[in-house]
N, C-alpha and C. Protein backbone atom coordinates (compact mmCIF):
# COMPACT_ATOMS: atom_id res chain seq x y z
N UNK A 1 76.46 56.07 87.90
CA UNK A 1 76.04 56.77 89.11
C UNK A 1 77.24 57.10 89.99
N UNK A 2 78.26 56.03 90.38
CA UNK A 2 79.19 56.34 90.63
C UNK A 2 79.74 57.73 89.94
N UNK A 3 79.94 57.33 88.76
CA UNK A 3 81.15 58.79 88.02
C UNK A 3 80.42 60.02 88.80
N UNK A 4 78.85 60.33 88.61
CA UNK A 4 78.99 61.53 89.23
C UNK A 4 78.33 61.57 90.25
N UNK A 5 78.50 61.30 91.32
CA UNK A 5 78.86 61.18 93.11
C UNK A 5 80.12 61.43 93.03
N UNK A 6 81.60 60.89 92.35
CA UNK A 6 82.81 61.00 92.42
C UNK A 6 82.96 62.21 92.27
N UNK A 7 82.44 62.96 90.70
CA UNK A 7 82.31 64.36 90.03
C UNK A 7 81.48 65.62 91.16
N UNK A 8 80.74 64.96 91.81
CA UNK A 8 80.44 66.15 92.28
C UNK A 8 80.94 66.45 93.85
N UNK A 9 81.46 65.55 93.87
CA UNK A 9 82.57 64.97 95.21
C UNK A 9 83.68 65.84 94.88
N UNK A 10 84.07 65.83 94.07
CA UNK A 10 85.09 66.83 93.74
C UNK A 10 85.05 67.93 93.52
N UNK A 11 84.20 68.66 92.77
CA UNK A 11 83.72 69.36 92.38
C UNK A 11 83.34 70.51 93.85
N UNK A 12 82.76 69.84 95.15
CA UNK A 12 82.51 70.75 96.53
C UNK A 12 84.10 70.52 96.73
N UNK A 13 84.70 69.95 96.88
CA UNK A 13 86.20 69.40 97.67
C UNK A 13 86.48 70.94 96.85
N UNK A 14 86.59 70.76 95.65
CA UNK A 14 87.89 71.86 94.76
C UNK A 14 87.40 73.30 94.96
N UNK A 15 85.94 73.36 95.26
CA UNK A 15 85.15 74.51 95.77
C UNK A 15 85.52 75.40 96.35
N UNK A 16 85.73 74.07 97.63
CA UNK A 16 85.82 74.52 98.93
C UNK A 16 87.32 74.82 99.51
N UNK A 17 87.91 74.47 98.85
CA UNK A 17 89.27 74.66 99.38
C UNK A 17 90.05 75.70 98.01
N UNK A 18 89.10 75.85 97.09
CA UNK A 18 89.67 77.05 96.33
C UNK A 18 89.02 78.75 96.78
N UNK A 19 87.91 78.27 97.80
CA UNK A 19 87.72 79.75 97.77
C UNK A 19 88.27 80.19 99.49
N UNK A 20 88.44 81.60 99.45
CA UNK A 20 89.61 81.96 100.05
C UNK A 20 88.98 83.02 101.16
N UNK A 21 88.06 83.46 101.37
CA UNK A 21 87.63 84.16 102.52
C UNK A 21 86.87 83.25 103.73
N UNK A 22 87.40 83.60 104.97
CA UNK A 22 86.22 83.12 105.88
C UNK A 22 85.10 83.55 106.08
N UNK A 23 84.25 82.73 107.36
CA UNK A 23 82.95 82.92 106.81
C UNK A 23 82.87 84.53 107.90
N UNK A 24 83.22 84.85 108.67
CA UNK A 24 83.54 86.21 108.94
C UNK A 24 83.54 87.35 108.42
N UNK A 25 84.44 87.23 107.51
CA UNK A 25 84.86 88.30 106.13
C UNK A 25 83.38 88.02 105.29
N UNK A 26 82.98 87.00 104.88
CA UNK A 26 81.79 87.23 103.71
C UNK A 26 80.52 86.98 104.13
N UNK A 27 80.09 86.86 105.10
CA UNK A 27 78.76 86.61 105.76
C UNK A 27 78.09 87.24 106.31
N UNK A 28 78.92 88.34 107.30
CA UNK A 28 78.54 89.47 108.25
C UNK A 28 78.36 88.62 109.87
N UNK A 29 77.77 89.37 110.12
CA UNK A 29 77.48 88.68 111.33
C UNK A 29 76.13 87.80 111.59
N UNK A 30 75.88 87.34 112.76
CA UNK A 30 74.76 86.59 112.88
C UNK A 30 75.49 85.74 113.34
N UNK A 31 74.89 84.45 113.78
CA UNK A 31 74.96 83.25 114.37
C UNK A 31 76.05 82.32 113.67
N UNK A 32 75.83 82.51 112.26
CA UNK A 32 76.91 81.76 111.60
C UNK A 32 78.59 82.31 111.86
N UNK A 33 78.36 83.62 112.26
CA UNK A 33 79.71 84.18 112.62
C UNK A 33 80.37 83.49 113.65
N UNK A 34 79.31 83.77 114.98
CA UNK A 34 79.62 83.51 116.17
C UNK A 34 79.86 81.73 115.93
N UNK A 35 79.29 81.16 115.54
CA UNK A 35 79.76 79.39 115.54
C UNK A 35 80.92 79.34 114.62
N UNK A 36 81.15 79.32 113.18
CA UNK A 36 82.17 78.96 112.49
C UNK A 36 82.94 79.84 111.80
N UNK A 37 82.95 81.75 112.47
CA UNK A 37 83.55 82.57 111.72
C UNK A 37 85.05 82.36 110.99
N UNK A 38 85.98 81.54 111.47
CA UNK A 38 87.12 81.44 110.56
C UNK A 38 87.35 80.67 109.80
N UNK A 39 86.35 79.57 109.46
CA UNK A 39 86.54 78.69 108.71
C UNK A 39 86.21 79.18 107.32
N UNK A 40 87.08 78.32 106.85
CA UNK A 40 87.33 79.05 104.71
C UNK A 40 86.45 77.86 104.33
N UNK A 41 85.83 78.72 103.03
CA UNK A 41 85.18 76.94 102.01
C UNK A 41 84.39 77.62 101.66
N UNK A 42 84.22 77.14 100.38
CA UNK A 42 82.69 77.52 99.95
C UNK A 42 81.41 76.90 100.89
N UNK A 43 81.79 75.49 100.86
CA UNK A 43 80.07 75.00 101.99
C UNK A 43 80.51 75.88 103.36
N UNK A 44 81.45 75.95 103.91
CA UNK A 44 80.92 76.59 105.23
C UNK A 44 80.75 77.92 105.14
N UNK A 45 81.12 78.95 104.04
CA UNK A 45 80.27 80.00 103.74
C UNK A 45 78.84 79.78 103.61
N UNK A 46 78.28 78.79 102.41
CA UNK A 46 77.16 79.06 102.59
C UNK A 46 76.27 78.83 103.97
N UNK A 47 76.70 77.33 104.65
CA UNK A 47 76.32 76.99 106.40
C UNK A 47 76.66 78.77 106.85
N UNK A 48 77.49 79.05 106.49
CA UNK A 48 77.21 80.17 107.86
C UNK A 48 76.13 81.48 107.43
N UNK A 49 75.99 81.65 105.95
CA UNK A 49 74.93 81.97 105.48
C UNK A 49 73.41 81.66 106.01
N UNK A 50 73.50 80.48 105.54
CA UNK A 50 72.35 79.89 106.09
C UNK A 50 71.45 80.22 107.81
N UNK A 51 73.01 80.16 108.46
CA UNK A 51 73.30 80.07 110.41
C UNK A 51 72.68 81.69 110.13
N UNK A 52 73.19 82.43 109.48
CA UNK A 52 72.87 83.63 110.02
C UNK A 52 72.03 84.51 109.47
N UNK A 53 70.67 83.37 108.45
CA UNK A 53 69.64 84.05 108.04
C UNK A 53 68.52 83.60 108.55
N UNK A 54 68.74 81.98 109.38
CA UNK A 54 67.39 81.34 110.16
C UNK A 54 66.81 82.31 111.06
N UNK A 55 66.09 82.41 111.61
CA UNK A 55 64.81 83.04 112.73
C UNK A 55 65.19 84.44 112.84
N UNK A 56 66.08 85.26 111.58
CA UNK A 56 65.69 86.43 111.36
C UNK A 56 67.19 86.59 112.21
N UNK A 57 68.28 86.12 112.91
CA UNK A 57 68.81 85.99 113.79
C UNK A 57 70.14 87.42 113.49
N UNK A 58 70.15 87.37 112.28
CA UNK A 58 71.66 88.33 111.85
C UNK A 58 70.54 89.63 111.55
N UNK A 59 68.79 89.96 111.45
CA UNK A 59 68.56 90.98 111.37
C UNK A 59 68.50 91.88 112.79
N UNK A 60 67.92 91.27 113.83
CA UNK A 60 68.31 91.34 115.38
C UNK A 60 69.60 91.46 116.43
N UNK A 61 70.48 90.91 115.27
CA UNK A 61 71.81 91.37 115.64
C UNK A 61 72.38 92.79 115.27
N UNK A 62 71.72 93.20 114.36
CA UNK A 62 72.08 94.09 113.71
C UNK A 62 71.42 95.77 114.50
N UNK A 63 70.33 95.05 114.79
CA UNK A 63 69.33 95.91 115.02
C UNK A 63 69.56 96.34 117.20
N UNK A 64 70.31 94.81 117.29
CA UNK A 64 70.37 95.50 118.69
C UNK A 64 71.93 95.51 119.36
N UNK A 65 72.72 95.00 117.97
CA UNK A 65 74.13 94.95 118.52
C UNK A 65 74.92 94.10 119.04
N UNK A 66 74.09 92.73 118.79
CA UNK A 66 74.32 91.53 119.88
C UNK A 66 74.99 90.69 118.56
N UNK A 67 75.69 89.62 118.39
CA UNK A 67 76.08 88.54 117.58
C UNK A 67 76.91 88.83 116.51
N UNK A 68 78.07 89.73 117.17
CA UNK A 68 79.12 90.29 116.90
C UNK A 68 79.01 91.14 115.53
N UNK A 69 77.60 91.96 115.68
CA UNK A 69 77.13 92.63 114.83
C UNK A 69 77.65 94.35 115.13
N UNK A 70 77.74 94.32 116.18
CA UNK A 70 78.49 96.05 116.42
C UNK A 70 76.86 96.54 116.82
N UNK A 71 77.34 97.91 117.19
CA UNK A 71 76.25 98.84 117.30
C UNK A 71 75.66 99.06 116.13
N UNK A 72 74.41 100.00 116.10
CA UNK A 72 73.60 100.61 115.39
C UNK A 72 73.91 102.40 115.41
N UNK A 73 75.00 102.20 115.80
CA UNK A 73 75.83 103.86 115.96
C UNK A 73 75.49 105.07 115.46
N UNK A 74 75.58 104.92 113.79
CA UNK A 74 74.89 105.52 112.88
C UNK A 74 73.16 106.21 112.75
N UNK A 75 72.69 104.89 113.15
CA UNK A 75 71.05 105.18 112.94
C UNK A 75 70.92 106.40 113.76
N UNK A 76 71.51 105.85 115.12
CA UNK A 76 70.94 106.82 116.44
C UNK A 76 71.68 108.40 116.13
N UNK A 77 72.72 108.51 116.07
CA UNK A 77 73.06 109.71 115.40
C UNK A 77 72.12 110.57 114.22
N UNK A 78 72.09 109.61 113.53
CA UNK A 78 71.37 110.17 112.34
C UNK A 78 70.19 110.95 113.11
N UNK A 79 69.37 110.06 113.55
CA UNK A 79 68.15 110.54 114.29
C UNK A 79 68.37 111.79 115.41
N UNK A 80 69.47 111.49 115.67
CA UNK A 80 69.65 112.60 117.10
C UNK A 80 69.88 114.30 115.98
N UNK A 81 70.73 113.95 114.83
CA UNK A 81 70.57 115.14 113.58
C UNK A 81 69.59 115.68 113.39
N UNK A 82 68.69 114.61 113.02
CA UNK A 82 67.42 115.72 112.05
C UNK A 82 66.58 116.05 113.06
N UNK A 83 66.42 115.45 113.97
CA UNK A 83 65.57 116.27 115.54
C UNK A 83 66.35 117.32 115.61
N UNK A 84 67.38 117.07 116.11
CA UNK A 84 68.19 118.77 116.03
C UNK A 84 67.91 119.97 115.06
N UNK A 85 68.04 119.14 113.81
CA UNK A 85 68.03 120.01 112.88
C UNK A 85 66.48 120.70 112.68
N UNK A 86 65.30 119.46 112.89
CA UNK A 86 64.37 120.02 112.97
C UNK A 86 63.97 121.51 114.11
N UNK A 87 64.49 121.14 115.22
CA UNK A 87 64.12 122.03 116.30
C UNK A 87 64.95 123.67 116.18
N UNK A 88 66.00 123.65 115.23
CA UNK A 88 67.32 124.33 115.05
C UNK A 88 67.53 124.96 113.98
N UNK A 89 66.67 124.93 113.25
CA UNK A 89 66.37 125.44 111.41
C UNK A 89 66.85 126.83 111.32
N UNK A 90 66.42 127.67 112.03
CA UNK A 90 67.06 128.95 111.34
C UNK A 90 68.19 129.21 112.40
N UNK A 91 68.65 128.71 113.71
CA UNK A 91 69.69 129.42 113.89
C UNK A 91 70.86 128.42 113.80
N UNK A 92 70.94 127.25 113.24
CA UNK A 92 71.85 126.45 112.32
C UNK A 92 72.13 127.06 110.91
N UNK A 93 71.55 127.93 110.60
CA UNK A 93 71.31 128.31 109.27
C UNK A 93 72.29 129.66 109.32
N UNK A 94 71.78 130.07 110.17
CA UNK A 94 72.93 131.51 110.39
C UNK A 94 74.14 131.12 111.24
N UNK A 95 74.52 129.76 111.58
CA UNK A 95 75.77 129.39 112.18
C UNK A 95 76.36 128.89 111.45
N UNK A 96 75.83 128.15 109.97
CA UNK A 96 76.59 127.51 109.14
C UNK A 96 77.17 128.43 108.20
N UNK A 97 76.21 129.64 108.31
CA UNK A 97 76.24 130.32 107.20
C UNK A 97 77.44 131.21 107.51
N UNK A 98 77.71 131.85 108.63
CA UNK A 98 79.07 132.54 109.43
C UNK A 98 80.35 131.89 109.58
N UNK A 99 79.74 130.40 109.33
CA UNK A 99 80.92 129.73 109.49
C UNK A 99 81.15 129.16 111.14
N UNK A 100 80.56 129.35 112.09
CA UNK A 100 80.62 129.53 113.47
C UNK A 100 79.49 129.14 114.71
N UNK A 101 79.35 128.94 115.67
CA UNK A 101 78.36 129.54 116.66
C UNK A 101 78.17 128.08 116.97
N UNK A 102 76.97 128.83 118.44
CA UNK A 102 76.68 127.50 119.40
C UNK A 102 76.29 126.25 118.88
N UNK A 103 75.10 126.45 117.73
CA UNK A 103 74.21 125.20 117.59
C UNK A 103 75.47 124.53 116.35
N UNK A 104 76.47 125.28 115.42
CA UNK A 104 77.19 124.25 114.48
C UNK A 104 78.12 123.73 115.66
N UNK A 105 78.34 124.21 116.90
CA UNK A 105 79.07 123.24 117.96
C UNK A 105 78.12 122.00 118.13
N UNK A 106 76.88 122.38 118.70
CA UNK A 106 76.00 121.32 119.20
C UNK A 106 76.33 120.38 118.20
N UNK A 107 76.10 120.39 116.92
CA UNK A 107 75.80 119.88 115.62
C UNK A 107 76.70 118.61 115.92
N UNK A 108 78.05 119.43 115.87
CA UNK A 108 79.36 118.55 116.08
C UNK A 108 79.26 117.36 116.87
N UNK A 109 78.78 118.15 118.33
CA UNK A 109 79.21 116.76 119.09
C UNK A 109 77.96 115.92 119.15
N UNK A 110 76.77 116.27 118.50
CA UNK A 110 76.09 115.23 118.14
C UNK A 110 76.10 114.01 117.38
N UNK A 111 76.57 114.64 116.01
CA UNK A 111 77.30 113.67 115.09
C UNK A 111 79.14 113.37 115.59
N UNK A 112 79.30 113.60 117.04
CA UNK A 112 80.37 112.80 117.38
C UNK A 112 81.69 112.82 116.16
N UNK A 113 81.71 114.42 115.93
CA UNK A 113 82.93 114.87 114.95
C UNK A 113 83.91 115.05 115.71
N UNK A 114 85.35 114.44 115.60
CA UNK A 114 86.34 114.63 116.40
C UNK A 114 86.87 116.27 116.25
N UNK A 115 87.31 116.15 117.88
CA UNK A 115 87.51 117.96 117.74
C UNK A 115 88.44 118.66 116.48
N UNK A 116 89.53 117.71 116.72
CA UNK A 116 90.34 118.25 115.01
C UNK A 116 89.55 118.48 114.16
N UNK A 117 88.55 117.94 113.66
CA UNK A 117 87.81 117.84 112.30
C UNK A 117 86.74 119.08 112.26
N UNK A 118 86.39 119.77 113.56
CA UNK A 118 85.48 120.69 113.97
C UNK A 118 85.41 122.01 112.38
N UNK A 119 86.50 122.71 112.82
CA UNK A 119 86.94 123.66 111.72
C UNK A 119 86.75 123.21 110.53
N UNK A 120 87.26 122.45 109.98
CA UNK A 120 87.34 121.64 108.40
C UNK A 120 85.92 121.60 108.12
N UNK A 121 85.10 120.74 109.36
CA UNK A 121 83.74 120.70 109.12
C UNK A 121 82.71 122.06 108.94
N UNK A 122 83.28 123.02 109.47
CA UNK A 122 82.35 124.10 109.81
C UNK A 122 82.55 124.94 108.52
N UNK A 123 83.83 125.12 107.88
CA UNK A 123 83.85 125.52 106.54
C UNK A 123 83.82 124.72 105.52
N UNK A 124 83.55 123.51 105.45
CA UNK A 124 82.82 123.06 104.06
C UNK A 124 81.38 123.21 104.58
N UNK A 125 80.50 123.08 105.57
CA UNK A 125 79.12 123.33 105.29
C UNK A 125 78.94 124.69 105.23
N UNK A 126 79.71 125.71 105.78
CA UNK A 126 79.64 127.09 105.02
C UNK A 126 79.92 127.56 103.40
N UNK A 127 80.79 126.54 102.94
CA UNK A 127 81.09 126.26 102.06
C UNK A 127 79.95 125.95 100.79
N UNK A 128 79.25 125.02 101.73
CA UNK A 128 77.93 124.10 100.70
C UNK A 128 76.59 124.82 101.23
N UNK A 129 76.71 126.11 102.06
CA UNK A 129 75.40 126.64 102.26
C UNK A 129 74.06 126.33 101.15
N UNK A 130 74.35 126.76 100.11
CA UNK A 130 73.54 127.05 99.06
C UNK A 130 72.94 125.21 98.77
N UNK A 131 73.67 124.57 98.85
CA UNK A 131 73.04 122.66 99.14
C UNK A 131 72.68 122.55 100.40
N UNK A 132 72.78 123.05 101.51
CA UNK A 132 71.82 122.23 102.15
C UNK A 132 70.85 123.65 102.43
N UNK A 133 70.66 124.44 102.20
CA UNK A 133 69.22 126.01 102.18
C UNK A 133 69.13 126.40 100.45
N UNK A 134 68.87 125.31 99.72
CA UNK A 134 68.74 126.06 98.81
C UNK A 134 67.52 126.95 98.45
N UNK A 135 66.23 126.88 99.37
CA UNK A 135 65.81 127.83 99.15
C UNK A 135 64.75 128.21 100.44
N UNK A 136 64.19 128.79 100.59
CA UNK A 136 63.48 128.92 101.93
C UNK A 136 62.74 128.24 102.60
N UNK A 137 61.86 127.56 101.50
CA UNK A 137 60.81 126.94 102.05
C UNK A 137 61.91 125.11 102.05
N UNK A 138 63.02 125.05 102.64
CA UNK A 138 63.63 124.06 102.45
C UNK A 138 62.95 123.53 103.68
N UNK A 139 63.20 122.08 103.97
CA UNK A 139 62.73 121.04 104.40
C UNK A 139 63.52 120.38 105.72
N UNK A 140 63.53 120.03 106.84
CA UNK A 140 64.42 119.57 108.10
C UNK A 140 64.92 118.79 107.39
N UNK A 141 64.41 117.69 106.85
CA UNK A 141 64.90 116.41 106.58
C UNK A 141 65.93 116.54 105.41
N UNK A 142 65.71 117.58 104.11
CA UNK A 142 66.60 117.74 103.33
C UNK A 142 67.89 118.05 103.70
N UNK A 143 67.59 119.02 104.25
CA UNK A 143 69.26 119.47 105.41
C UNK A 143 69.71 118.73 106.54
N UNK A 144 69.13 118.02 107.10
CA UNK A 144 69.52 116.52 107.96
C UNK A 144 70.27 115.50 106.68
N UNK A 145 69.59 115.50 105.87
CA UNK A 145 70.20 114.06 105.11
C UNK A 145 71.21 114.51 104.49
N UNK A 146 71.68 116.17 103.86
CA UNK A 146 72.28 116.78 103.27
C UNK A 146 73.45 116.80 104.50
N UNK A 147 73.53 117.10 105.36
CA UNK A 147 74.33 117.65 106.24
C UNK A 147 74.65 115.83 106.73
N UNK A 148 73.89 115.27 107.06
CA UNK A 148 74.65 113.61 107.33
C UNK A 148 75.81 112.66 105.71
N UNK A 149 75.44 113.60 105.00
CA UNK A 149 76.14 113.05 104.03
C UNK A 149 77.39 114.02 103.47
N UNK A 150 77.42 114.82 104.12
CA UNK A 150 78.85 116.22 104.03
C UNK A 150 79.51 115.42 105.65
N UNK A 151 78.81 115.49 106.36
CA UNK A 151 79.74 114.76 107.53
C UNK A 151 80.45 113.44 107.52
N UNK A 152 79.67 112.36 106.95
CA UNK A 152 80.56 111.16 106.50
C UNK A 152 81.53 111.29 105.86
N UNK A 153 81.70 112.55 104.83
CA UNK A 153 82.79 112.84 103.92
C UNK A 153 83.77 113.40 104.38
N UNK A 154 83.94 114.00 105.96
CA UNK A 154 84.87 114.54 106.73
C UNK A 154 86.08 113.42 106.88
């Protein structure tokens, strides 16, 4: 009984001090961040695992920005897109398509495209007309999700 209590005594020891990220780097955020984020080890990875999957605590962080989870930046953008795009369908369509005009401005500073990137942006989605209208009876949401995924690539 001894030998393995000794064996598995060793076995967390050599674990834990062989693995090499903190719990920061491999956990995300949540509660386990905020209590023991720099500590290395396998057990206090999983403890901070653990810390930051109890009472849902790292999904609420996530969701409202709190527990050194960051914003939700993305979502709200996204959403502020396809409303746009919904309300904006055909004269986004003839601004992308020119290459130019008010609403591919609006577009911009909705999705919070830095001004340098404006141009670059405005001719690759003129560029990719034919992907995000490929045909008439196209869809808000196809060209929202189409057009949020040509913008990440800027």
């Amino acid at each position: 009984m001894k030998k393995w209590i000794i064996v598995t005594g060793l076995f967390f020891i050599l674990a834990g001090t062989s693995y090499g990220a903190t719990v920061a780097q491999d956990c995300g955020c949540g509660l386990g961040k905020v209590a023991i984020g720099e500590k290395v080890g396998l057990g206090w990875n999983l403890l901070g695992t653990f810390l930051n999957g109890i009472s849902g605590n790292q999904t609420f962080g996530m969701s409202s920005g709190t527990s050194e989870c960051g914003k939700t930046r993305n979502l709200v953008i996204n959403q502020k897109i396809e409303r746009f795009v919904a309300d904006n369908m055909d004269t986004l369509a003839v601004d992308i398509a020119s290459g130019g005009g008010e609403s591919l401005t609006a577009l911009s500073e909705i999705a919070q495209v830095p001004a340098d990137l404006r141009a670059p942006l405005a001719s690759t989605l003129q560029a990719r007309f034919d992907t995000l209208y490929p045909d008439p009876q196209v869809s808000h949401t196809h060209v929202a999700d189409t057009l949020q995924a040509i913008i990440a690539g800027i």
